[in-house]
Every structure is written in C-alpha cells, then in structure tokens.
PDB file of N, CA and C in Angstrom:
ATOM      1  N   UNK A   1      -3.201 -19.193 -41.138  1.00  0.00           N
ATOM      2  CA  UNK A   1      -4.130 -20.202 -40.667  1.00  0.00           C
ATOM      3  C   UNK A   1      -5.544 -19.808 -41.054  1.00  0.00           C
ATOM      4  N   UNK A   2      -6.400 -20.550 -41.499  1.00  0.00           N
ATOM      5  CA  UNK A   2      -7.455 -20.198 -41.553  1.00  0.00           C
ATOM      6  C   UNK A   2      -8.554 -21.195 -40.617  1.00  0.00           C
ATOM      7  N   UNK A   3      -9.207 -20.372 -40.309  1.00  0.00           N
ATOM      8  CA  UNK A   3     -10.629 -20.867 -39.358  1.00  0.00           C
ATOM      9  C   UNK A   3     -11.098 -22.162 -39.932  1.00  0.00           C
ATOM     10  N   UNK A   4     -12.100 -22.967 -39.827  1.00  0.00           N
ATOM     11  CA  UNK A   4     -12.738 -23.611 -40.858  1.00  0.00           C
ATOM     12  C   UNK A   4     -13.703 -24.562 -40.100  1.00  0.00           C
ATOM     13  N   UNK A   5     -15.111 -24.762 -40.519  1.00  0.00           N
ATOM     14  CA  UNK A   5     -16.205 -25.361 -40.007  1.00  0.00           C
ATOM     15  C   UNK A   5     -16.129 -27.261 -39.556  1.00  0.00           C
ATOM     16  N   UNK A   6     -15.998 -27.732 -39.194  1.00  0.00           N
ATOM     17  CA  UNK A   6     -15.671 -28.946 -38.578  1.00  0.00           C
ATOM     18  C   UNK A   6     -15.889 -30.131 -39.806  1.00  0.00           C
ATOM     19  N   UNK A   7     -17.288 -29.559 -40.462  1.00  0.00           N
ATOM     20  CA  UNK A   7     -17.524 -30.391 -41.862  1.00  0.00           C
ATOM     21  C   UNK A   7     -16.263 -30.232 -42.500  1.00  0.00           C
ATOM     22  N   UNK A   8     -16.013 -29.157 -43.246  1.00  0.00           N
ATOM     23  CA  UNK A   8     -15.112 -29.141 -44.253  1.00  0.00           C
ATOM     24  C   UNK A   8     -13.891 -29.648 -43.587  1.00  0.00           C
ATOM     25  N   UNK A   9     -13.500 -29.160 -42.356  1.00  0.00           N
ATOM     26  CA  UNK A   9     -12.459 -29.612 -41.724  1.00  0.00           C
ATOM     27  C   UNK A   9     -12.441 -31.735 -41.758  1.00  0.00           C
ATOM     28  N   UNK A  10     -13.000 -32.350 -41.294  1.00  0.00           N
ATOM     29  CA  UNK A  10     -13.297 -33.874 -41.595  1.00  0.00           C
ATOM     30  C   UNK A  10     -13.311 -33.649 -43.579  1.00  0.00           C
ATOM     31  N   UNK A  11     -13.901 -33.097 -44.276  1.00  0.00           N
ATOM     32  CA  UNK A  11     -13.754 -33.389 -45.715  1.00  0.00           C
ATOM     33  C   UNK A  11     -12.232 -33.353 -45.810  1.00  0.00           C
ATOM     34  N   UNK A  12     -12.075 -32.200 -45.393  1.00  0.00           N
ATOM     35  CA  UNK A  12     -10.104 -32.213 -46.132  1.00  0.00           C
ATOM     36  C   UNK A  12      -9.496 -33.586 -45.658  1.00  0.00           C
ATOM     37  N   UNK A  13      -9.598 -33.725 -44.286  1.00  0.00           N
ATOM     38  CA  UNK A  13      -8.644 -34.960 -43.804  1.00  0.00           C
ATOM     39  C   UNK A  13      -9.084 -36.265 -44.638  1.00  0.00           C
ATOM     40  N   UNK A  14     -10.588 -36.536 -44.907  1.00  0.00           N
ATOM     41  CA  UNK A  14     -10.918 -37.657 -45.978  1.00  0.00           C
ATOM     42  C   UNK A  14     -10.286 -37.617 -46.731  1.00  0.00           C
ATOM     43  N   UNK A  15     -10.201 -36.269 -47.637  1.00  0.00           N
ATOM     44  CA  UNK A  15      -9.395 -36.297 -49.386  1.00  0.00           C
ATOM     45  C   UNK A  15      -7.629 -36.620 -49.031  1.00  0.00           C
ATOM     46  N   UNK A  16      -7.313 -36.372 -47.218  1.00  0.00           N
ATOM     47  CA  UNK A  16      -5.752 -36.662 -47.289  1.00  0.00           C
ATOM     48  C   UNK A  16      -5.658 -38.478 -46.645  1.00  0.00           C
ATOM     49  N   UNK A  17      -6.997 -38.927 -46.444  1.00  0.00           N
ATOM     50  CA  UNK A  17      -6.680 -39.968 -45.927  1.00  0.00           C
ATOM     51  C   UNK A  17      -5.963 -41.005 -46.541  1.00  0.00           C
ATOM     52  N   UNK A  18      -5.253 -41.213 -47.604  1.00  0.00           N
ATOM     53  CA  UNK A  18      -4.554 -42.144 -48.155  1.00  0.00           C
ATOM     54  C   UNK A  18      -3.055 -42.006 -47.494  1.00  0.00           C
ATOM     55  N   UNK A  19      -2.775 -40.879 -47.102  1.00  0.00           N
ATOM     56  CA  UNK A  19      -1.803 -40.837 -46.608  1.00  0.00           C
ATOM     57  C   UNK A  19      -1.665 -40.779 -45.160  1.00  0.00           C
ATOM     58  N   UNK A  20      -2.855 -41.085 -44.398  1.00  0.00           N
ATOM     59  CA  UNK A  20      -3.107 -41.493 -42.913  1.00  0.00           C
ATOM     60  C   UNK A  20      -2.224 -42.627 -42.821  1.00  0.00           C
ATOM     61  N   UNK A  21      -1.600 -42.064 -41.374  1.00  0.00           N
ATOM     62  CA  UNK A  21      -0.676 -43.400 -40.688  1.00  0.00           C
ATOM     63  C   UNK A  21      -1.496 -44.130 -39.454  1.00  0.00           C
ATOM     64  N   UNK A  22      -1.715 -45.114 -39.296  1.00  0.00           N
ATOM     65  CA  UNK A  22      -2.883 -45.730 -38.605  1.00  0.00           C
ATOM     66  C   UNK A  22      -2.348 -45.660 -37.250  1.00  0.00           C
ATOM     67  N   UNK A  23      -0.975 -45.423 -36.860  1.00  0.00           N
ATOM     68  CA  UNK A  23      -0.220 -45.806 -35.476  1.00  0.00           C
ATOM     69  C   UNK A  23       0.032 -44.545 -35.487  1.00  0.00           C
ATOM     70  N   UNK A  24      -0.222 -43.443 -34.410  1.00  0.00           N
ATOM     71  CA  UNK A  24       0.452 -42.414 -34.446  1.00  0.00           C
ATOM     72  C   UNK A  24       1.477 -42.227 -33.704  1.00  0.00           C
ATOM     73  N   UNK A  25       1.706 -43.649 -33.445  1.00  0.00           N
ATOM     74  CA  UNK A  25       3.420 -43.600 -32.206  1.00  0.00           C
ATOM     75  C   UNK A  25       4.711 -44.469 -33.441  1.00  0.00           C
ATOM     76  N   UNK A  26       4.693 -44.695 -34.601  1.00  0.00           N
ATOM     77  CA  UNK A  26       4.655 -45.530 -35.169  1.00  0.00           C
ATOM     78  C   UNK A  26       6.480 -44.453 -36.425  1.00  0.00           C
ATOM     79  N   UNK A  27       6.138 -43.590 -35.825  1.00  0.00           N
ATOM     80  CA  UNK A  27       7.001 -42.415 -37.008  1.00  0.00           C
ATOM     81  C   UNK A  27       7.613 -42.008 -35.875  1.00  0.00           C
ATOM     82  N   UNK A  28       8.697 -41.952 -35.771  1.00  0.00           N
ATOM     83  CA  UNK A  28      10.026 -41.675 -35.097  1.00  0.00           C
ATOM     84  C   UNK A  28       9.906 -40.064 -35.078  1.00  0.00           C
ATOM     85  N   UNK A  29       9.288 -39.364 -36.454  1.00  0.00           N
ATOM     86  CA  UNK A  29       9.167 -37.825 -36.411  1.00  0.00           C
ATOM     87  C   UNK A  29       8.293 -37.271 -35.769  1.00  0.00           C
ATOM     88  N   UNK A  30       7.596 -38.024 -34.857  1.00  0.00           N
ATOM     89  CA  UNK A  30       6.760 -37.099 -33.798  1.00  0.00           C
ATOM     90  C   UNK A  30       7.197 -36.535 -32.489  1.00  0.00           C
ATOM     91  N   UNK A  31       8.201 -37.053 -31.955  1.00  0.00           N
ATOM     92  CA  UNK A  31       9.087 -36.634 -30.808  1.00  0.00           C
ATOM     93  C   UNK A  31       9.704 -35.617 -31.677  1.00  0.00           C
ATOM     94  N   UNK A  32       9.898 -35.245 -32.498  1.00  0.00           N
ATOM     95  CA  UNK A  32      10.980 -34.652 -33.070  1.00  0.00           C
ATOM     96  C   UNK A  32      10.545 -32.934 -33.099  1.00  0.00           C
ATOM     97  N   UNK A  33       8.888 -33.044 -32.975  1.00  0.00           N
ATOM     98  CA  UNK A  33       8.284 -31.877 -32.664  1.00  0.00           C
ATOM     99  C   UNK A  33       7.948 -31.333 -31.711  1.00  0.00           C
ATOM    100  N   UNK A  34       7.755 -32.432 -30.468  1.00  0.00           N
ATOM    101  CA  UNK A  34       7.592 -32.174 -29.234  1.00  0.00           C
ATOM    102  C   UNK A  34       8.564 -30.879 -28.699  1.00  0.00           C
ATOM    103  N   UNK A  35       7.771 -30.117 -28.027  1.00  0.00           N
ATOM    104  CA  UNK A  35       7.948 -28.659 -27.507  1.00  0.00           C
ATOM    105  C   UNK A  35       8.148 -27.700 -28.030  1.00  0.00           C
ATOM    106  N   UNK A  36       7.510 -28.125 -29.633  1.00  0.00           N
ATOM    107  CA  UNK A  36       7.367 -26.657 -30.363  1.00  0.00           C
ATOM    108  C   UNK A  36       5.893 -25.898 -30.066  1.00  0.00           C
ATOM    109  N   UNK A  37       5.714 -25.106 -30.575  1.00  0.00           N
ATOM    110  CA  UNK A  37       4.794 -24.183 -30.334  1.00  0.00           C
ATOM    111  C   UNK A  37       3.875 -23.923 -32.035  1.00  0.00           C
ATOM    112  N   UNK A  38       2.128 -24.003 -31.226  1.00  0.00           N
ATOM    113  CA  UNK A  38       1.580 -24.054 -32.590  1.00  0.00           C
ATOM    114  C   UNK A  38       0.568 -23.111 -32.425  1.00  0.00           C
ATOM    115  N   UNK A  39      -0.179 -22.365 -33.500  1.00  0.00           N
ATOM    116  CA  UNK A  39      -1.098 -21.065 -32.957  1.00  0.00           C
ATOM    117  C   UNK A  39      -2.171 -22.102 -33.082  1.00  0.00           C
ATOM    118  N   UNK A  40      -3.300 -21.725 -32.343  1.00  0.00           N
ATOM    119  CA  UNK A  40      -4.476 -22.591 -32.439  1.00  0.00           C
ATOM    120  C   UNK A  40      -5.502 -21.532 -32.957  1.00  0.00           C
ATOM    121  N   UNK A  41      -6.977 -21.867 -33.262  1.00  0.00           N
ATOM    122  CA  UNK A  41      -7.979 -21.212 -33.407  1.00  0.00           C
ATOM    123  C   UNK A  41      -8.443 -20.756 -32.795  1.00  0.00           C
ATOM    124  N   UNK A  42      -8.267 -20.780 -30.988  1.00  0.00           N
ATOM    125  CA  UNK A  42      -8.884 -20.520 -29.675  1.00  0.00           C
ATOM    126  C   UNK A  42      -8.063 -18.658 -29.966  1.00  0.00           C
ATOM    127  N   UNK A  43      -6.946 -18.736 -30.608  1.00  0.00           N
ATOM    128  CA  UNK A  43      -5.683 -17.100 -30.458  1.00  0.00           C
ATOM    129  C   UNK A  43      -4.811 -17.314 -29.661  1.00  0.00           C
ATOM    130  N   UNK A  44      -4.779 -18.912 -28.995  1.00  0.00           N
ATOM    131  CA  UNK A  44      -3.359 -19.039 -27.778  1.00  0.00           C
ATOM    132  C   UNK A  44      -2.403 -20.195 -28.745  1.00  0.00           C
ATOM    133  N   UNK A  45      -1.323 -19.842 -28.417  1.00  0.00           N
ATOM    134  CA  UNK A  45      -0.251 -20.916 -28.711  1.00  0.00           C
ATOM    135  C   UNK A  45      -0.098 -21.913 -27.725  1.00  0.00           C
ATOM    136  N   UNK A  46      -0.374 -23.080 -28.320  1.00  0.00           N
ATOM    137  CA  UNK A  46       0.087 -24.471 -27.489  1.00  0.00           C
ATOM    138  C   UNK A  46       1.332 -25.059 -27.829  1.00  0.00           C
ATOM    139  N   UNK A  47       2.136 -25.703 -27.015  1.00  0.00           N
ATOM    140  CA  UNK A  47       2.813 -26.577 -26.815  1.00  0.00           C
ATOM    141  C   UNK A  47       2.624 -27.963 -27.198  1.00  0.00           C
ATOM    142  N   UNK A  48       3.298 -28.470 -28.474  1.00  0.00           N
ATOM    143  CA  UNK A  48       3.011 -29.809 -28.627  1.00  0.00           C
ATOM    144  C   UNK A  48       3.739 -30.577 -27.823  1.00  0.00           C
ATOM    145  N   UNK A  49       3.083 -31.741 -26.807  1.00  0.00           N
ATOM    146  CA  UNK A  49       4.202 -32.437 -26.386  1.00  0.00           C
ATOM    147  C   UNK A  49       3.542 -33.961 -25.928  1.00  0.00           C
ATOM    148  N   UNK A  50       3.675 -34.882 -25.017  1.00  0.00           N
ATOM    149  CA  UNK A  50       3.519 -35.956 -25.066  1.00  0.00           C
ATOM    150  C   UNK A  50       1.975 -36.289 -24.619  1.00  0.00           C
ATOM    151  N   UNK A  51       1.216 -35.106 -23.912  1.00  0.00           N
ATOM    152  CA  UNK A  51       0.044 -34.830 -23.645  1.00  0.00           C
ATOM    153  C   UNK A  51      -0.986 -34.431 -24.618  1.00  0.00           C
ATOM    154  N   UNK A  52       0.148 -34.189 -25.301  1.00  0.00           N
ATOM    155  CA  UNK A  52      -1.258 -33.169 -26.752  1.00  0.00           C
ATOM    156  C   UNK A  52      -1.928 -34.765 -27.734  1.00  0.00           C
ATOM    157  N   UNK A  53      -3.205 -34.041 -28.049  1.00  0.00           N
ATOM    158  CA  UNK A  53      -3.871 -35.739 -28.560  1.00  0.00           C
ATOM    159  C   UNK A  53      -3.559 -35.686 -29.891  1.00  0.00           C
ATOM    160  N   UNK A  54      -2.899 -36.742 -30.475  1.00  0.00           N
ATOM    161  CA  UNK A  54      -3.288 -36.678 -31.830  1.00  0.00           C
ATOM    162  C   UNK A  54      -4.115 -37.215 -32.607  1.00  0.00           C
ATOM    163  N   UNK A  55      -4.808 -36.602 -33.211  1.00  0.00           N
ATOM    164  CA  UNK A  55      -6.159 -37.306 -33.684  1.00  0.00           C
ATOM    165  C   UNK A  55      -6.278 -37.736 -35.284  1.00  0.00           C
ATOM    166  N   UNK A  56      -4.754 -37.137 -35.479  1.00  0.00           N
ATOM    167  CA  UNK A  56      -4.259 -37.623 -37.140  1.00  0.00           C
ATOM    168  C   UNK A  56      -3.027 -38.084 -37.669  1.00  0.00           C
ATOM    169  N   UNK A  57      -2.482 -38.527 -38.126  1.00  0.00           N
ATOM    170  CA  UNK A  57      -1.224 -38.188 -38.515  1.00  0.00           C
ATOM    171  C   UNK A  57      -0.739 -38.828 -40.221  1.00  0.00           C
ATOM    172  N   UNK A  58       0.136 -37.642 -40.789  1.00  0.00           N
ATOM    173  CA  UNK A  58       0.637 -38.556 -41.725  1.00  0.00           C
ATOM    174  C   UNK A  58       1.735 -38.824 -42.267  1.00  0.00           C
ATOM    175  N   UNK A  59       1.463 -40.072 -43.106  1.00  0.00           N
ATOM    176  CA  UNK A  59       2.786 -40.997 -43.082  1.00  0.00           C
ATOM    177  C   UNK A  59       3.476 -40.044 -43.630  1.00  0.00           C
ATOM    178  N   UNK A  60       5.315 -40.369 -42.475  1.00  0.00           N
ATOM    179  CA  UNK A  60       6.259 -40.160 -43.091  1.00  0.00           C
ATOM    180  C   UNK A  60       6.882 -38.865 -43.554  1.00  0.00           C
ATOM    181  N   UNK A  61       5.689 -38.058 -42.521  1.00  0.00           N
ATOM    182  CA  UNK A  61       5.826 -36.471 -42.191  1.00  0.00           C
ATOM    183  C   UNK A  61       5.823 -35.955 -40.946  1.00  0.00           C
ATOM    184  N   UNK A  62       6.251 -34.683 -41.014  1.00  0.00           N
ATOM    185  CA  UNK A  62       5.826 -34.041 -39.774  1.00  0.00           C
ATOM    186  C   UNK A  62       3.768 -32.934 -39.823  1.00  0.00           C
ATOM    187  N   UNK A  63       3.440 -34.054 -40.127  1.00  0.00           N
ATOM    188  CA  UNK A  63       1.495 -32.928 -40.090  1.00  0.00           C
ATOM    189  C   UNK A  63       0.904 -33.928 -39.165  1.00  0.00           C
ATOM    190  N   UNK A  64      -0.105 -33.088 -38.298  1.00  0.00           N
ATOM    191  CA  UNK A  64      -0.527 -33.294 -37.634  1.00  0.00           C
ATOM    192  C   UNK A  64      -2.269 -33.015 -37.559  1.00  0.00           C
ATOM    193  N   UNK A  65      -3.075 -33.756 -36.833  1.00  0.00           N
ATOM    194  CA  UNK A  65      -4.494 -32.655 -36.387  1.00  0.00           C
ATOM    195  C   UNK A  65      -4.411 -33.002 -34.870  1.00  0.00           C
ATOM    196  N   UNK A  66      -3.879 -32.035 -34.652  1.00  0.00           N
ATOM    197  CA  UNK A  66      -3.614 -31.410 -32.773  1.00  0.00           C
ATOM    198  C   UNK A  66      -4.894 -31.402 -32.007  1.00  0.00           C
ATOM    199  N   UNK A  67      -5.161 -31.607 -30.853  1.00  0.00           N
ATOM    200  CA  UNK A  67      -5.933 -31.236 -29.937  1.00  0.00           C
ATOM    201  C   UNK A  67      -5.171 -31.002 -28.494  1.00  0.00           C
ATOM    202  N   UNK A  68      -5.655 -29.942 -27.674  1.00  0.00           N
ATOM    203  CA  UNK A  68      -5.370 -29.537 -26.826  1.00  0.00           C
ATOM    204  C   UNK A  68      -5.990 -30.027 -25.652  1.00  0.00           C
ATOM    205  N   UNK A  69      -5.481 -30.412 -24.857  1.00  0.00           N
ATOM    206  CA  UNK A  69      -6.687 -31.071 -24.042  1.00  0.00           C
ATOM    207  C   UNK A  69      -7.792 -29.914 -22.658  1.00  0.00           C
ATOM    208  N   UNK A  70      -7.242 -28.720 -23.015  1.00  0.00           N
ATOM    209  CA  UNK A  70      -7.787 -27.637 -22.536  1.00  0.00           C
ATOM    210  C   UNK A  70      -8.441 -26.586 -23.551  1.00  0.00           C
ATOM    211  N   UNK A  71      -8.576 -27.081 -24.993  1.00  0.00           N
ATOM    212  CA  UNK A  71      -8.761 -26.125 -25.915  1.00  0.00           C
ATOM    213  C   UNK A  71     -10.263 -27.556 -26.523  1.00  0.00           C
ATOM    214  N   UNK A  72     -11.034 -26.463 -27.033  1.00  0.00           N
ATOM    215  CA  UNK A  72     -12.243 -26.993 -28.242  1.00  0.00           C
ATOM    216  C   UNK A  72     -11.974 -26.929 -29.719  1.00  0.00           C
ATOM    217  N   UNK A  73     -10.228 -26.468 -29.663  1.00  0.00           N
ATOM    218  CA  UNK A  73      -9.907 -26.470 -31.384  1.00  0.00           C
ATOM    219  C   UNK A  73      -9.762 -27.542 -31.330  1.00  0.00           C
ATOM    220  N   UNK A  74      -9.734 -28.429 -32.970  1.00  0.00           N
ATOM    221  CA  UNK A  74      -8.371 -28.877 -33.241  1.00  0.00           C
ATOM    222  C   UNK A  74      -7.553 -28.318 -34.783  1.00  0.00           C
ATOM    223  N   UNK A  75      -6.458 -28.929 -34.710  1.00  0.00           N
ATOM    224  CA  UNK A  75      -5.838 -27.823 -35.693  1.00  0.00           C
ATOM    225  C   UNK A  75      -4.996 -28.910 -36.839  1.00  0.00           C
ATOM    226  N   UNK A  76      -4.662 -28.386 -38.082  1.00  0.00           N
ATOM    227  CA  UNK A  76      -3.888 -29.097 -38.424  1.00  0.00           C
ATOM    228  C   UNK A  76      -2.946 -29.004 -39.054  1.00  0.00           C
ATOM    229  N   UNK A  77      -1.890 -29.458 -38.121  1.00  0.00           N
ATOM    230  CA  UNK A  77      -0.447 -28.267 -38.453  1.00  0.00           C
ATOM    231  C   UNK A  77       0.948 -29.380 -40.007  1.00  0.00           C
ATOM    232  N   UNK A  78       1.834 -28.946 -39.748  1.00  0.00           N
ATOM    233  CA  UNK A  78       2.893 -29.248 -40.633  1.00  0.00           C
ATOM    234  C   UNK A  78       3.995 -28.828 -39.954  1.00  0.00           C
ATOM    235  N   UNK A  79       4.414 -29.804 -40.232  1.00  0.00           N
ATOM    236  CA  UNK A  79       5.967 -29.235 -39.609  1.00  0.00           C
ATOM    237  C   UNK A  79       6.626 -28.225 -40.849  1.00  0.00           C
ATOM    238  N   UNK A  80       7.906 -27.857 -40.271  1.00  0.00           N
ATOM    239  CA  UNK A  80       8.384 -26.515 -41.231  1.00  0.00           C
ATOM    240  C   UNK A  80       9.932 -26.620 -40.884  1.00  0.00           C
ATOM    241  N   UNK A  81      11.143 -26.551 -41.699  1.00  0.00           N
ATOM    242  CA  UNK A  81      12.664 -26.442 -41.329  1.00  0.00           C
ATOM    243  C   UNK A  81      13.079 -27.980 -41.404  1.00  0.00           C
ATOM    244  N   UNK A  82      14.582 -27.922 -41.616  1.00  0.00           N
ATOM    245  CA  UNK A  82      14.954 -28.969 -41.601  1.00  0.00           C
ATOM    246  C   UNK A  82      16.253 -28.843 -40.525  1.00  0.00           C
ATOM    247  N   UNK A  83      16.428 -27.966 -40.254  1.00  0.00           N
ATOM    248  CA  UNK A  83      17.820 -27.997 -39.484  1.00  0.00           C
ATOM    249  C   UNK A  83      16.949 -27.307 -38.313  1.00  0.00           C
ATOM    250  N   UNK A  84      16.493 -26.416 -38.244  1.00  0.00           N
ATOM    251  CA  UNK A  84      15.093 -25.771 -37.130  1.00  0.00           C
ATOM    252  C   UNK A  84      13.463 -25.800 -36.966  1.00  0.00           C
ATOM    253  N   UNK A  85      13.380 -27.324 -36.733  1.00  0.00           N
ATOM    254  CA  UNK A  85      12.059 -27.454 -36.706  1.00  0.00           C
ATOM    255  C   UNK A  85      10.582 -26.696 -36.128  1.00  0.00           C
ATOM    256  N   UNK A  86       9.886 -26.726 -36.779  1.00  0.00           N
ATOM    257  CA  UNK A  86       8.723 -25.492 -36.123  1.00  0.00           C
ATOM    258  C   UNK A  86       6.582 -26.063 -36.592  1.00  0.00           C
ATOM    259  N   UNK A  87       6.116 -25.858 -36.765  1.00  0.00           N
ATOM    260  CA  UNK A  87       4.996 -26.149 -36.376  1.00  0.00           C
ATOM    261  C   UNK A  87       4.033 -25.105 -37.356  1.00  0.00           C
ATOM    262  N   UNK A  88       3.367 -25.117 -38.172  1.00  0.00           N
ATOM    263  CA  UNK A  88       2.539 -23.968 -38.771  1.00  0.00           C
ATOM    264  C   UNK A  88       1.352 -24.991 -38.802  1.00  0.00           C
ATOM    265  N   UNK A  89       0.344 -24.099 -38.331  1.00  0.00           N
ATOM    266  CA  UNK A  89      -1.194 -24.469 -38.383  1.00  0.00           C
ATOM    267  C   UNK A  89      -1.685 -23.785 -39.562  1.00  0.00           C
ATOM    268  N   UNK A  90      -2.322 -25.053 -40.828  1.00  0.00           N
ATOM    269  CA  UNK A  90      -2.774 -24.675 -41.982  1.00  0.00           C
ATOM    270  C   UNK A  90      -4.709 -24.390 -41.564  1.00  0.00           C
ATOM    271  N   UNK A  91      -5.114 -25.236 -40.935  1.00  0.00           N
ATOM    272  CA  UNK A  91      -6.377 -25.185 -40.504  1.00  0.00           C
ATOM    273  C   UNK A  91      -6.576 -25.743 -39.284  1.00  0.00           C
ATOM    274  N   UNK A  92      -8.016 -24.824 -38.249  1.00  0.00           N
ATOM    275  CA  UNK A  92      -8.162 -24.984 -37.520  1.00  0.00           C
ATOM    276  C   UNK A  92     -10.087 -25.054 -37.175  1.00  0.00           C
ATOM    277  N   UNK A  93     -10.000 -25.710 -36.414  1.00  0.00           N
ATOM    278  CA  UNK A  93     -11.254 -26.255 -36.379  1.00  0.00           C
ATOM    279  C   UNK A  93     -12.274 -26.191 -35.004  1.00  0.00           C
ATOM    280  N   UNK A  94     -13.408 -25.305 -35.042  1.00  0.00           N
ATOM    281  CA  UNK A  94     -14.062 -25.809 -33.076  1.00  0.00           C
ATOM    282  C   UNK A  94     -14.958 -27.032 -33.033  1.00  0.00           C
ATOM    283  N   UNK A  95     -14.238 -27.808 -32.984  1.00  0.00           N
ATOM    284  CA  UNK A  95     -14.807 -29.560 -32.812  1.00  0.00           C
ATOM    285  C   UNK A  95     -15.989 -29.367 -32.087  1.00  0.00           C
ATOM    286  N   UNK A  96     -15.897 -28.613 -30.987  1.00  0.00           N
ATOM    287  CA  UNK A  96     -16.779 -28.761 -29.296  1.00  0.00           C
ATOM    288  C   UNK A  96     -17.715 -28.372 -30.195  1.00  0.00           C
ATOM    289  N   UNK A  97     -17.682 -26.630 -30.207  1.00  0.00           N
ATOM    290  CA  UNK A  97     -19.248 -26.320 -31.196  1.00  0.00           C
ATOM    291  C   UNK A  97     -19.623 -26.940 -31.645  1.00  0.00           C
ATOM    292  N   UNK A  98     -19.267 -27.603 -32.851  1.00  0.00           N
ATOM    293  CA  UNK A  98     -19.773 -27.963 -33.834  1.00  0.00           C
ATOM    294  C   UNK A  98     -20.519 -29.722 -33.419  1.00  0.00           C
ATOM    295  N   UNK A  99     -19.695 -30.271 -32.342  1.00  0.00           N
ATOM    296  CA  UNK A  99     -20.398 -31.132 -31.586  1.00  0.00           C
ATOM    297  C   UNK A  99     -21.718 -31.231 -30.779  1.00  0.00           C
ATOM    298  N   UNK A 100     -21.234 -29.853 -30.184  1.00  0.00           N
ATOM    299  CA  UNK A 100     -22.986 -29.731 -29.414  1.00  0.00           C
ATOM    300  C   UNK A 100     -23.425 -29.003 -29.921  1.00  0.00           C
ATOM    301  N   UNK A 101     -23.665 -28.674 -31.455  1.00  0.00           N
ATOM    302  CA  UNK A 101     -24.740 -28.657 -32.403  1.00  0.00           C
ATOM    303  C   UNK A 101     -25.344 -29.529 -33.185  1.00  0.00           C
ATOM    304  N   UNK A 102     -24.674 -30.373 -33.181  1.00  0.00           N
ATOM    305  CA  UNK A 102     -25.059 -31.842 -33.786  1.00  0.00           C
ATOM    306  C   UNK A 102     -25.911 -32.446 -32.469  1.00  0.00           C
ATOM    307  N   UNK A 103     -25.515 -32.158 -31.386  1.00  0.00           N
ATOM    308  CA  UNK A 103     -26.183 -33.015 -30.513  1.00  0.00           C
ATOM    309  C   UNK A 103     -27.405 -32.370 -30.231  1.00  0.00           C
ATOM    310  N   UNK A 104     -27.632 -31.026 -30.178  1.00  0.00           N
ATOM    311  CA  UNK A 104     -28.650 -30.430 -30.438  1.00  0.00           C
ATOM    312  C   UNK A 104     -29.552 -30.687 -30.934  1.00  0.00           C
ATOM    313  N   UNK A 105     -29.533 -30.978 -32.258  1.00  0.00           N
ATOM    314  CA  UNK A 105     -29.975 -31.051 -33.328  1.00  0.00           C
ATOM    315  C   UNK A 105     -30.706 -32.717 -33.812  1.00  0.00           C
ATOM    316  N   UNK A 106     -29.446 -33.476 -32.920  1.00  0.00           N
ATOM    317  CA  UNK A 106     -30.236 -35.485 -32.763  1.00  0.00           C
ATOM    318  C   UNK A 106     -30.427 -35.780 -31.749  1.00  0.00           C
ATOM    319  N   UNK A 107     -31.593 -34.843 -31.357  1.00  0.00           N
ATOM    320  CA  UNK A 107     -32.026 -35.648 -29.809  1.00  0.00           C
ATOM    321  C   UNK A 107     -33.061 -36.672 -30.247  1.00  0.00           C
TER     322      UNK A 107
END
C-alpha cells in the first residue's frame, strides 16, 4: 500500500473515471466483499461491510475507495481470489487533513 496526498489520490481516480459505476448498489459484487478485512492508512484493519462508505466504485469489479466512518483515510482497495475473496489496499489517502488544509487556507 502506499500512502498518497489527497491531490494525487482524486488525480488517479479521474484517470480511472471511465470506468466509474455511478450506482454503487448497482453490482451484485459488493456484498460479495462484505466482511473482509482491509489495511487502511490510519495502521488499523477495517472491516468492509454495509456501514463502510463507498465513495467509488468500479464497473464490474471488485475496487473500491473505502471510507471508514471512524477513520480520516480513505483507501482504495481491489478485490483479490476467485474462490477466496480478500481485499488489498493499493492507495490510501488522509482526506480529513488534507480537508482542513484547504479550509485553512479559503477562508
């Protein structure tokens, strides 16, 4: 997993947005991950499950950009296995920081 600044983090998801699914209840493969376990950027493993936000998704896969609703990451994982499904976080992101530095910054 690597760390990564909230900018670049929003650039990557732009360059994947063609393959954004606009409904994220909409893919039958999102239950399919529910109660796996994903490392976050905070160093704790979360639980994906019907509570966790998703703030991305794309078509016709198992990837995700996770938020925790007790965590300031968000992350953005992939599913992994086909017979044992699992969860790997490629990048992770501190939204919060990087929020109330912006807000800082446009008063």
């Amino acid at each position: 997993m690597k760390i990564i600044e909230a900018e670049e983090f929003i650039e990557y998801l732009e360059r994947l947005s063609i393959l954004e699914a606009k409904n994220s209840d909409a893919d039958s493969r999102t239950k399919d991950f529910f109660g796996k376990k994903y490392i976050c950027g905070c160093g704790k493993k979360h639980i994906f499950s019907e509570k966790t936000g998703i703030l991305w998704r794309r078509k016709l896969s198992g990837a995700f950009v996770l938020i925790d609703k007790n965590c300031d990451f968000a992350n953005y994982v992939e599913g992994t296995g086909i017979f044992k499904l699992g969860l790997k976080t490629v990048y992770s992101s501190n939204v919060k920081k990087s929020y109330e530095l912006w807000k800082k910054n446009n008063k």
